[in-house]
N, C-alpha and C. Protein backbone atom coordinates (compact mmCIF):
# COMPACT_ATOMS: atom_id res chain seq x y z
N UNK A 1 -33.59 -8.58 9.48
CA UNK A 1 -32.39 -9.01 10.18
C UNK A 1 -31.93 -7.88 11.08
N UNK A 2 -31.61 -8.29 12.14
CA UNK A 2 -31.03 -7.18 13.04
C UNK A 2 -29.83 -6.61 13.06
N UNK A 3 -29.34 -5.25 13.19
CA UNK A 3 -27.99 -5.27 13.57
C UNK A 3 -26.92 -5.96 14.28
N UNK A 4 -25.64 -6.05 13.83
CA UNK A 4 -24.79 -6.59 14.61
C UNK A 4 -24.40 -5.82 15.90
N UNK A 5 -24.26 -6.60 16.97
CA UNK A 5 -23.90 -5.87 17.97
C UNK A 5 -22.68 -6.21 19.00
N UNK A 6 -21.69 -5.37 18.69
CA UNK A 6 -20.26 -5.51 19.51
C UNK A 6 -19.98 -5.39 20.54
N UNK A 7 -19.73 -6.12 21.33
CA UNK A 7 -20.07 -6.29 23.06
C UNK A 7 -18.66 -5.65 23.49
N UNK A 8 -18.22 -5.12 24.50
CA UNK A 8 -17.83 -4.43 25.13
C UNK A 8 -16.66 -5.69 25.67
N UNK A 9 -15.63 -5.21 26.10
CA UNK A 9 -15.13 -5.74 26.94
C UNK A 9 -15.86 -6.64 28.45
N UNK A 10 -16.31 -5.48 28.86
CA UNK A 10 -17.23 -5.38 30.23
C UNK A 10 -18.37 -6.12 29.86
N UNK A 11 -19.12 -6.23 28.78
CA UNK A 11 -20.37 -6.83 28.96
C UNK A 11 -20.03 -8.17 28.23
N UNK A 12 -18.68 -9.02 27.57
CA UNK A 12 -18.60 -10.10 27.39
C UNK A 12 -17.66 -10.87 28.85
N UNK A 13 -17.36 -9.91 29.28
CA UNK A 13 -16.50 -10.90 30.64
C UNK A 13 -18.12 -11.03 31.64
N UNK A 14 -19.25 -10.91 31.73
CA UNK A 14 -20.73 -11.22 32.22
C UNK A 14 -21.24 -12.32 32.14
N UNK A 15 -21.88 -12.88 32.83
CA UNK A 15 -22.24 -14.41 32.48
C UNK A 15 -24.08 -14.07 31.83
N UNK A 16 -24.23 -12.66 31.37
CA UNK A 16 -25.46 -11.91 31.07
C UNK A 16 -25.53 -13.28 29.71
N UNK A 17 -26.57 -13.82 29.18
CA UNK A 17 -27.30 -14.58 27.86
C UNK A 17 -27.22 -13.68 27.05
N UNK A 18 -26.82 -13.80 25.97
CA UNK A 18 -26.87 -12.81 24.88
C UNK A 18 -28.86 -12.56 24.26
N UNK A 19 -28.98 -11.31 24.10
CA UNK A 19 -30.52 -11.28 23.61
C UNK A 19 -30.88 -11.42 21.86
N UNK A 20 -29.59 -11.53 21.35
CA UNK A 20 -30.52 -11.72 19.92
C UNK A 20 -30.81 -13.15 19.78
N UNK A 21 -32.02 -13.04 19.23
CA UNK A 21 -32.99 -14.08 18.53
C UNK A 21 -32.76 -14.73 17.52
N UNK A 22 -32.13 -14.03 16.67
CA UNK A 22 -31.16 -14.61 15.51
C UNK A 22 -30.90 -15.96 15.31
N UNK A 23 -29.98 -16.80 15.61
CA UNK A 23 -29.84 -18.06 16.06
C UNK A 23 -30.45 -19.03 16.34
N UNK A 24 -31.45 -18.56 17.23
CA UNK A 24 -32.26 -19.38 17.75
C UNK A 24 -33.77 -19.89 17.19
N UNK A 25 -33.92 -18.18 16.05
CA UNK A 25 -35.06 -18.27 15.56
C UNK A 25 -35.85 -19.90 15.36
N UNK A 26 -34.99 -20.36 14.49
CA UNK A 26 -34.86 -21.37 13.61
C UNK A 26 -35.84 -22.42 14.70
N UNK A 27 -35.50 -22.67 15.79
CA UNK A 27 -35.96 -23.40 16.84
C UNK A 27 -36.96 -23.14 17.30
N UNK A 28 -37.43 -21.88 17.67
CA UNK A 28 -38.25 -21.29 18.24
C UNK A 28 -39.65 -21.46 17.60
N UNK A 29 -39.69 -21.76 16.10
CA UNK A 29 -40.74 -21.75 15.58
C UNK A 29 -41.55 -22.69 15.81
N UNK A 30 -42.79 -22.54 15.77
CA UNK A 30 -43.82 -24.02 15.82
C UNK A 30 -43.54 -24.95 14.96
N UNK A 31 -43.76 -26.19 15.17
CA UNK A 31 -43.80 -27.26 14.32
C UNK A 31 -44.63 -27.85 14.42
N UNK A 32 -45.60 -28.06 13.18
CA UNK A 32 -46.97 -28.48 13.55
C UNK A 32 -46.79 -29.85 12.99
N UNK A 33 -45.87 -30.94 12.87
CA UNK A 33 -46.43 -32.56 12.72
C UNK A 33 -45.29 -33.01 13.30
N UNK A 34 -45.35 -34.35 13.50
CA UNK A 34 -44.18 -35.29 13.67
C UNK A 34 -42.94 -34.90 12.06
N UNK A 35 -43.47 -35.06 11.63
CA UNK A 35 -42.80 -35.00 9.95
C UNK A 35 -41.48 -34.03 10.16
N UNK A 36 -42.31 -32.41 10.36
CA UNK A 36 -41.41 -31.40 9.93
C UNK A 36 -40.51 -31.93 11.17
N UNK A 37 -40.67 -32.14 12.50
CA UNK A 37 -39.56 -32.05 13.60
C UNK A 37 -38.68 -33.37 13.37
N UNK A 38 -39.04 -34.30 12.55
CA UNK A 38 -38.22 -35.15 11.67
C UNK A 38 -37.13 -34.69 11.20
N UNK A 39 -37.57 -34.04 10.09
CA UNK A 39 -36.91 -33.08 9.31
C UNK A 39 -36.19 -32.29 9.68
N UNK A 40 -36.11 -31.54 10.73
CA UNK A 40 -35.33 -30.82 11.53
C UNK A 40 -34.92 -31.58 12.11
N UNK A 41 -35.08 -32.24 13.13
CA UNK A 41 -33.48 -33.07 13.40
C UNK A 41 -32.70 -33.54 12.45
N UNK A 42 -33.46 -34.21 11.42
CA UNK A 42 -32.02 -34.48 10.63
C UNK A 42 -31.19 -33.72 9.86
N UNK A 43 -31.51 -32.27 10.03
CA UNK A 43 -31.11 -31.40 9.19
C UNK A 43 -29.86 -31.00 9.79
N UNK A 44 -29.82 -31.24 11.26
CA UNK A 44 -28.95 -30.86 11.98
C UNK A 44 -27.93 -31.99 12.55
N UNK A 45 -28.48 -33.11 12.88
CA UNK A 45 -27.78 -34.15 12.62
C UNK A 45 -26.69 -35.00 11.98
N UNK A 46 -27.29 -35.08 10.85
CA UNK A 46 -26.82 -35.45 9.50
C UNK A 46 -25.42 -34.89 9.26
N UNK A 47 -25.74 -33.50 8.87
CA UNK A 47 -24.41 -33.00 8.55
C UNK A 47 -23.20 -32.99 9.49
N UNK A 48 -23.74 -33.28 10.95
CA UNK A 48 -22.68 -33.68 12.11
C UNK A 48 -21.71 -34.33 11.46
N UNK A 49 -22.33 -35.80 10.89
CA UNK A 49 -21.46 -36.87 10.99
C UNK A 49 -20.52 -36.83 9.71
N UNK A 50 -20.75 -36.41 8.84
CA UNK A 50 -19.20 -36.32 8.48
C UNK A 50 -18.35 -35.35 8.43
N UNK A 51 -18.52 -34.36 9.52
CA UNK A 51 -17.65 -34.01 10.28
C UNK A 51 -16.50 -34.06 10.86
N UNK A 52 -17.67 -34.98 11.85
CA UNK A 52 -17.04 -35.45 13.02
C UNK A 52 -15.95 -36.89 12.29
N UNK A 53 -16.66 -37.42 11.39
CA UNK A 53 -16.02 -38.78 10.65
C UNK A 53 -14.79 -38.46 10.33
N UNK A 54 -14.31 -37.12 9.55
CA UNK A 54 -13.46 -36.69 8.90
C UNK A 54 -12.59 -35.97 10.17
N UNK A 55 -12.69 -35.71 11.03
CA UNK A 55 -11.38 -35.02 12.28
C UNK A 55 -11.48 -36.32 12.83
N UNK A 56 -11.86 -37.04 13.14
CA UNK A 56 -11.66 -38.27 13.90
C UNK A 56 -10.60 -39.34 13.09
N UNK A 57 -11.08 -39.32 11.94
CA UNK A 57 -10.42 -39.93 11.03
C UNK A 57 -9.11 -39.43 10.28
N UNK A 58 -8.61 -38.30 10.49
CA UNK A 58 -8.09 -37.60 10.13
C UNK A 58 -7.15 -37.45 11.36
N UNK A 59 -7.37 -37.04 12.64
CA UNK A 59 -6.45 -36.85 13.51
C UNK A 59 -5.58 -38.63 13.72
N UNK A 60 -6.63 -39.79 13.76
CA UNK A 60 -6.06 -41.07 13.94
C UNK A 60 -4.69 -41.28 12.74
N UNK A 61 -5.39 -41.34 11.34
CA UNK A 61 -4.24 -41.26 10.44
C UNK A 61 -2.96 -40.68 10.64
N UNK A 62 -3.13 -39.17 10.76
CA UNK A 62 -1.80 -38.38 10.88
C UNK A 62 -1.65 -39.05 12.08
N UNK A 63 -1.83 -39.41 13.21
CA UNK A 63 -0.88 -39.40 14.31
C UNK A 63 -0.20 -41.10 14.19
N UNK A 64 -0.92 -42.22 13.04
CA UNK A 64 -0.40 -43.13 12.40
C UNK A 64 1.03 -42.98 11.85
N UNK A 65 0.97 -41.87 10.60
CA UNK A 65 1.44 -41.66 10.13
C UNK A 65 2.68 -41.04 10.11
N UNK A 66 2.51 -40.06 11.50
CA UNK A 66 3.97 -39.49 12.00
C UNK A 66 4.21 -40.56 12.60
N UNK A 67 4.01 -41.42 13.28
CA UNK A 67 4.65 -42.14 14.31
C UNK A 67 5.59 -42.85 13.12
N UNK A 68 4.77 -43.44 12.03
CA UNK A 68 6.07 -44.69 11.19
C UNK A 68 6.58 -44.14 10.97
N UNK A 69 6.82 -42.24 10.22
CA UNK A 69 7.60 -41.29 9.61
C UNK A 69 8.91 -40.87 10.85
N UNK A 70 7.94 -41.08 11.62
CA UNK A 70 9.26 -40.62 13.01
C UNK A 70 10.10 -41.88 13.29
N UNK A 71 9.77 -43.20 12.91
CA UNK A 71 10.37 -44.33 13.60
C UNK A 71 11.48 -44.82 12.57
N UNK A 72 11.44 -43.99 11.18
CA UNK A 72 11.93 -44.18 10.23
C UNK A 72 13.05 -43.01 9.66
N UNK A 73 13.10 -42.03 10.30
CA UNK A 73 14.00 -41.19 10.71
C UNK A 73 13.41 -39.93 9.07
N UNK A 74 12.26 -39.90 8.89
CA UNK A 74 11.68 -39.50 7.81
C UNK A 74 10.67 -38.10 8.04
N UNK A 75 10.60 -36.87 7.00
CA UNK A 75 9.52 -36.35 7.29
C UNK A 75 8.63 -36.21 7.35
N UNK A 76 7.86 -35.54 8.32
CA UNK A 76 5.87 -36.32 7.95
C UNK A 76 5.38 -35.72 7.09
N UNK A 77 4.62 -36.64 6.83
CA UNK A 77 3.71 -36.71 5.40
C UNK A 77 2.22 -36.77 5.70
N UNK A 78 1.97 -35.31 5.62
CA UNK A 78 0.24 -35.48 6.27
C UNK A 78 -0.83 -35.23 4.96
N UNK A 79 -0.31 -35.89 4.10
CA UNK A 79 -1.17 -35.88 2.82
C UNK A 79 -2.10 -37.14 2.95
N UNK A 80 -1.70 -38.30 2.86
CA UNK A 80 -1.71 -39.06 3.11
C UNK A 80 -2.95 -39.21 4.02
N UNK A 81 -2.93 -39.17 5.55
CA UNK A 81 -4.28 -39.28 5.85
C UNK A 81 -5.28 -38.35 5.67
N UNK A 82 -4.65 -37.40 5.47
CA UNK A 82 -6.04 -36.24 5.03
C UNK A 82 -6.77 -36.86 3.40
N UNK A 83 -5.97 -37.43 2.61
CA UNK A 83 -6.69 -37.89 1.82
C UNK A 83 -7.58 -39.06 1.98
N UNK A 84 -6.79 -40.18 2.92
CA UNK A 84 -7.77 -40.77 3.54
C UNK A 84 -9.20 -40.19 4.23
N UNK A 85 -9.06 -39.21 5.41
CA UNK A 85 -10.04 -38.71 6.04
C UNK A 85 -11.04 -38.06 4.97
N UNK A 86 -10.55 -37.43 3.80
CA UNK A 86 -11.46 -36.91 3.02
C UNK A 86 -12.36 -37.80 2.21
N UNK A 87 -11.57 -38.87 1.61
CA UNK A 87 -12.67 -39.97 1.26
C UNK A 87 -13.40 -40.59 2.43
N UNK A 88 -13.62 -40.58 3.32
CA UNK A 88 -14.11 -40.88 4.29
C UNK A 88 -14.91 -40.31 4.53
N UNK A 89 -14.99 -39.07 4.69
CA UNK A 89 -16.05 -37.98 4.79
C UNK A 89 -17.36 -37.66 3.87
N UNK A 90 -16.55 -38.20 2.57
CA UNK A 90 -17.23 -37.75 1.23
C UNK A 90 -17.81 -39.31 1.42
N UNK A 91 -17.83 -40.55 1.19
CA UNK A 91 -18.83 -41.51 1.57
C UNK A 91 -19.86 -41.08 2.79
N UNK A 92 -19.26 -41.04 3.88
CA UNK A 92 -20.00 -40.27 5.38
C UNK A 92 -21.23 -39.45 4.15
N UNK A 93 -20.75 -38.54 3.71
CA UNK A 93 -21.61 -37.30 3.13
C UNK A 93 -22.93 -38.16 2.34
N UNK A 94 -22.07 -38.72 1.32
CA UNK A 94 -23.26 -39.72 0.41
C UNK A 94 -24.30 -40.22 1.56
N UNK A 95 -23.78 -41.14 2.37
CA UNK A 95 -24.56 -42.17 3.26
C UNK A 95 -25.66 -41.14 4.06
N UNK A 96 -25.29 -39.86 4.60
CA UNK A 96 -26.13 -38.73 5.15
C UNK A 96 -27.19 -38.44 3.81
N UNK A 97 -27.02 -38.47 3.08
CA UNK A 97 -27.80 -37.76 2.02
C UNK A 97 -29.05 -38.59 1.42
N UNK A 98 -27.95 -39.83 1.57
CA UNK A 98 -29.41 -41.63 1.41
C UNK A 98 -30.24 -41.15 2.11
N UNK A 99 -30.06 -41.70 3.56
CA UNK A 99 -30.58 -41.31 4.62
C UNK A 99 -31.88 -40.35 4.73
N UNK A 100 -31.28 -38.99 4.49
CA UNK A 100 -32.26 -37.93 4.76
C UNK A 100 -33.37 -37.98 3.57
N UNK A 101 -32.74 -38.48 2.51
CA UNK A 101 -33.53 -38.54 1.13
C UNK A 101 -34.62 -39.92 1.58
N UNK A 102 -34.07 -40.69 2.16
CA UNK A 102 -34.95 -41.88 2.38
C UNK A 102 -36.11 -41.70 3.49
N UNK A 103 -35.48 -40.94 4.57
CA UNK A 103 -36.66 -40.77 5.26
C UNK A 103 -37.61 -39.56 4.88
N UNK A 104 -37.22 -38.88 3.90
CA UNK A 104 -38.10 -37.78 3.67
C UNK A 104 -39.21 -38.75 2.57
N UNK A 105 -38.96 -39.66 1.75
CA UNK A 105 -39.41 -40.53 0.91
C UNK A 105 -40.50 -41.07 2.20
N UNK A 106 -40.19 -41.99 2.84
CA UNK A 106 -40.99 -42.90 3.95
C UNK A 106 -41.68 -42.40 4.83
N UNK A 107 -41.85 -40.78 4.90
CA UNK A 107 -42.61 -39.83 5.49
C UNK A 107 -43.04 -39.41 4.34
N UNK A 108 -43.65 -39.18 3.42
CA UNK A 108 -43.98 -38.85 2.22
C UNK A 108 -45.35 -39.79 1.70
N UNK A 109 -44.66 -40.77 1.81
CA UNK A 109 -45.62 -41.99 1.19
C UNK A 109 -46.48 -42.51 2.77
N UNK A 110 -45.50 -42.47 3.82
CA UNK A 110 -46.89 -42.97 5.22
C UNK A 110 -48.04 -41.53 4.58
N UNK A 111 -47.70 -40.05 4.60
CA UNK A 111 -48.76 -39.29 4.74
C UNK A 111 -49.84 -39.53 3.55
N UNK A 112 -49.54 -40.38 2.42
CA UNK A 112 -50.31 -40.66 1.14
C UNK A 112 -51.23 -41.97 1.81
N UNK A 113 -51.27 -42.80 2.61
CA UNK A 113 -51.41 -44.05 2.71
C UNK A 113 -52.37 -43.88 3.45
């Protein structure tokens, strides 16, 4: 692993590409079948979506939620959709996990066949 390296004032106001490899490694490597680059996308994929499920779902609620709290002369209560958004997320999570488990299964058994 390489050192960390603290950029300067002067050399982050640069439109210079940063040079460590670090990051990128991961990508850079060969992938020798359809399978593994499978696998890598969904590795990266996957965990997007309940993410994204959970701030999406989460910003809609609360801004639900203040509005009746505000129309009702009441304080907001942002428990409420965050608990929503979190069960939301946590199904999202399950349904990602089918998923990746299923296609790693159905790539598994085509390479036996």
């Amino acid at each position: 692993m390489e050192p960390i390296h603290i950029l300067t004032p002067e050399q982050a106001s640069t439109d210079q590409a940063l040079t460590s490899p670090e990051p990128l490694a991961y990508w850079h490597t060969p992938v020798s079948s359809k399978e593994q680059q499978v696998g890598r996308f969904l590795k990266v994929l996957l965990p997007a979506i309940p993410v994204i499920a959970f701030s999406i779902d989460f910003l809609y609620g609360y801004i639900m939620q203040a509005s009746a709290d505000m129309a009702e002369n009441r304080p907001i209560d942002e428990v409420r959709p965050f608990i929503g958004a979190l069960l939301l997320a946590t199904v999202m999570s399950l349904l990602c996990i089918f998923i990746y488990h299923g296609v790693l299964k159905i790539i598994d058994e085509a390479r036996h066949d």
